[in-house]
N, C-alpha and C. Protein backbone atom coordinates (compact mmCIF):
# COMPACT_ATOMS: atom_id res chain seq x y z
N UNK A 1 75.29 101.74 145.98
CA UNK A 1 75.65 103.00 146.61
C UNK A 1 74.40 103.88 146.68
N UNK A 2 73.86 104.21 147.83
CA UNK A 2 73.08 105.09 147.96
C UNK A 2 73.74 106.92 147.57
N UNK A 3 73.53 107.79 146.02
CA UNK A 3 73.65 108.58 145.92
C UNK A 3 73.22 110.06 146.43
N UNK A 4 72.18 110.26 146.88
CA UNK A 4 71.67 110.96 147.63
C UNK A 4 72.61 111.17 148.99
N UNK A 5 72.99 110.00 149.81
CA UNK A 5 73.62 110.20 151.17
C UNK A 5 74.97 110.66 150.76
N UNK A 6 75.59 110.00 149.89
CA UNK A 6 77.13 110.63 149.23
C UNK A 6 77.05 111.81 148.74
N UNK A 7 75.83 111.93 148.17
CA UNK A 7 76.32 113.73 147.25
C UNK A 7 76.31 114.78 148.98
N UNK A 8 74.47 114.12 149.58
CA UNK A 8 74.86 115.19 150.54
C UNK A 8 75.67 114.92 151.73
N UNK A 9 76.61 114.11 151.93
CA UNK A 9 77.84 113.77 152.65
C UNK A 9 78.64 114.93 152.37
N UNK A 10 79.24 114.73 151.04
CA UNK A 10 79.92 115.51 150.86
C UNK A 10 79.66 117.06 150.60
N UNK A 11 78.27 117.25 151.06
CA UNK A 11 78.24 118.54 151.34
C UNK A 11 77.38 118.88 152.87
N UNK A 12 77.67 118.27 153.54
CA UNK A 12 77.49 118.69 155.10
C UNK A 12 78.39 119.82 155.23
N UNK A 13 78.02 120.34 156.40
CA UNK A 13 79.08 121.61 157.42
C UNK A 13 80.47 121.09 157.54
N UNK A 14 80.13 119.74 158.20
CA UNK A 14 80.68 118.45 158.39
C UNK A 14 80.91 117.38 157.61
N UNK A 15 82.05 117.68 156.72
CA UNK A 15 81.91 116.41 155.51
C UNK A 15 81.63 115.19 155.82
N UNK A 16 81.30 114.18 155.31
CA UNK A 16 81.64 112.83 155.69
C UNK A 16 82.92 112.41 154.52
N UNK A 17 83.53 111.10 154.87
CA UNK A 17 84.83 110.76 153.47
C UNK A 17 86.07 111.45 154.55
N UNK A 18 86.74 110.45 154.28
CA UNK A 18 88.27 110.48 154.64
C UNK A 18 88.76 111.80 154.74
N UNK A 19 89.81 112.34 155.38
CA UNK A 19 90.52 113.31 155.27
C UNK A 19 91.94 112.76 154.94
N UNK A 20 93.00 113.03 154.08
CA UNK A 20 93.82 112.46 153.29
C UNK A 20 94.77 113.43 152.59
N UNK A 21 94.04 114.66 152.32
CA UNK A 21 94.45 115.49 151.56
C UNK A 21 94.62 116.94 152.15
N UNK A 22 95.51 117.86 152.43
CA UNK A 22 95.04 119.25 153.07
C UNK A 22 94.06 120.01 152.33
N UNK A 23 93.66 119.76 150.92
CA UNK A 23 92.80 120.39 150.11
C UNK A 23 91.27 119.70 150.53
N UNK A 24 91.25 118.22 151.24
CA UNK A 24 89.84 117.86 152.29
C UNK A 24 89.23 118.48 152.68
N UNK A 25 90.48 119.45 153.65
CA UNK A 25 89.75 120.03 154.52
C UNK A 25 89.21 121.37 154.69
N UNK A 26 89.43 121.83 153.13
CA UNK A 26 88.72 123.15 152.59
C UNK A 26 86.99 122.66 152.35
N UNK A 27 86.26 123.12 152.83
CA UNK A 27 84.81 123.03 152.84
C UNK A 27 84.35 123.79 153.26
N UNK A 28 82.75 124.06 152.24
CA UNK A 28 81.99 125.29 152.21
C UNK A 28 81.36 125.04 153.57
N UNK A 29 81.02 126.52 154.05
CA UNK A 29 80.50 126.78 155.27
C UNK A 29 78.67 126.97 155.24
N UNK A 30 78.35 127.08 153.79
CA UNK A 30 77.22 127.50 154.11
C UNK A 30 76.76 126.69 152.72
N UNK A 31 75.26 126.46 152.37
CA UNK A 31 74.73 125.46 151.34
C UNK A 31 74.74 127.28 150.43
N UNK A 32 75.47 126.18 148.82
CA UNK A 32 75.82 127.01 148.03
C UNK A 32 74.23 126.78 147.12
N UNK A 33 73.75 128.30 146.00
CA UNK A 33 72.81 128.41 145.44
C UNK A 33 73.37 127.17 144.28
N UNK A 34 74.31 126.85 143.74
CA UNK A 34 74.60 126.20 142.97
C UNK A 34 74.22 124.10 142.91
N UNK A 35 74.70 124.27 144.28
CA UNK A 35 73.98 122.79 144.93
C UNK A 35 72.25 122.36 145.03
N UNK A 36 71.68 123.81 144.67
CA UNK A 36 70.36 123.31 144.88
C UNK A 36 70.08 123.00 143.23
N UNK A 37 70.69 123.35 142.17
CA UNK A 37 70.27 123.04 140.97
C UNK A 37 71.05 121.58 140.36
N UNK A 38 71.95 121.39 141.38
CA UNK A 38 72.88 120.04 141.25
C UNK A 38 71.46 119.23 142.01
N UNK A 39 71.36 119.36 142.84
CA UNK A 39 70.12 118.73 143.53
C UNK A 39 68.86 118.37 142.97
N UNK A 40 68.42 119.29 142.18
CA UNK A 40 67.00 119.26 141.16
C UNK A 40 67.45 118.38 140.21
N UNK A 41 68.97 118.63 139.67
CA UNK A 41 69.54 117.76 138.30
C UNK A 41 69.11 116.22 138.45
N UNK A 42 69.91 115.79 140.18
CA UNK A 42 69.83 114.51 140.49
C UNK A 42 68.49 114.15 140.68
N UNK A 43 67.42 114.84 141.21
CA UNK A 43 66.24 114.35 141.20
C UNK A 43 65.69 114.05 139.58
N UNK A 44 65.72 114.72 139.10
CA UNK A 44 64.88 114.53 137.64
C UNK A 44 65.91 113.60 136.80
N UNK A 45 67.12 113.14 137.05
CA UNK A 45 67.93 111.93 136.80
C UNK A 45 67.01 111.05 137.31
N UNK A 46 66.74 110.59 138.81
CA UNK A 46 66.41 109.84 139.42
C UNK A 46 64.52 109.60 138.79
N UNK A 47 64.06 110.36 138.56
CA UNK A 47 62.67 110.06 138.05
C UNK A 47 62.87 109.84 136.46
N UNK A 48 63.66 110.21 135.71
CA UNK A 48 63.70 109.52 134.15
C UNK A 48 64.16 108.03 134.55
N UNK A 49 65.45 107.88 135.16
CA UNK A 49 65.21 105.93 135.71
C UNK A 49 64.33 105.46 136.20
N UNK A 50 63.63 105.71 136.90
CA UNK A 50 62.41 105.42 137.63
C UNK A 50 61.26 105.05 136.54
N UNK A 51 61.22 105.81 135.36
CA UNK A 51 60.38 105.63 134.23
C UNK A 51 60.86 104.83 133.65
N UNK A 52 61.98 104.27 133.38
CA UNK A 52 62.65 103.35 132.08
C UNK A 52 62.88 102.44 133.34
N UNK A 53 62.32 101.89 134.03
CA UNK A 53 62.29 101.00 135.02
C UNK A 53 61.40 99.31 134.32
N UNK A 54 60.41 99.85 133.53
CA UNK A 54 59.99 98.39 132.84
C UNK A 54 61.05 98.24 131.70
N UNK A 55 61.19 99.20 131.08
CA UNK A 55 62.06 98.71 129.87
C UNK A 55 63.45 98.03 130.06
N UNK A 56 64.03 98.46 131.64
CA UNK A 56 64.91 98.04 132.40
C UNK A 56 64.70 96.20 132.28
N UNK A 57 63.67 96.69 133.24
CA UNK A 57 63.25 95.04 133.61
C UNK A 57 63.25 94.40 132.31
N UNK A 58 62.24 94.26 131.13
CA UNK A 58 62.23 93.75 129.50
C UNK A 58 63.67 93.34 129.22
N UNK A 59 64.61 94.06 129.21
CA UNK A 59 66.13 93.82 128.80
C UNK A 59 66.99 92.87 129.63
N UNK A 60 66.60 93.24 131.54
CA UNK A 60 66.89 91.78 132.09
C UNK A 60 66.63 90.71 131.65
């Protein structure tokens, strides 16, 4: 699963993902200040794996 395209899927203007639910189709209109620190979170997730990437490999 590419995470990056899903997190920001689900925060387009335009969601991407099923509609299913009437609570779907409540979505923010504008990029919230809160998403940009969800955003920094996932990046610096994504570079601590990126580092434990040999020790990864060693344990394969």
């Amino acid at each position: 699963m590419n995470v990056l395209d899903k997190w920001f899927g689900y925060r387009r203007k335009e969601p991407a993902g099923k509609r299913r639910l009437e609570l779907d189709c409540v979505v923010a209109r504008r990029w919230s200040p809160d998403w940009t620190s969800e955003l920094l979170t996932l990046f610096n997730i994504f570079g601590l794996l990126v580092q434990e990437e040999p020790a990864q490999r060693e344990l394969l």
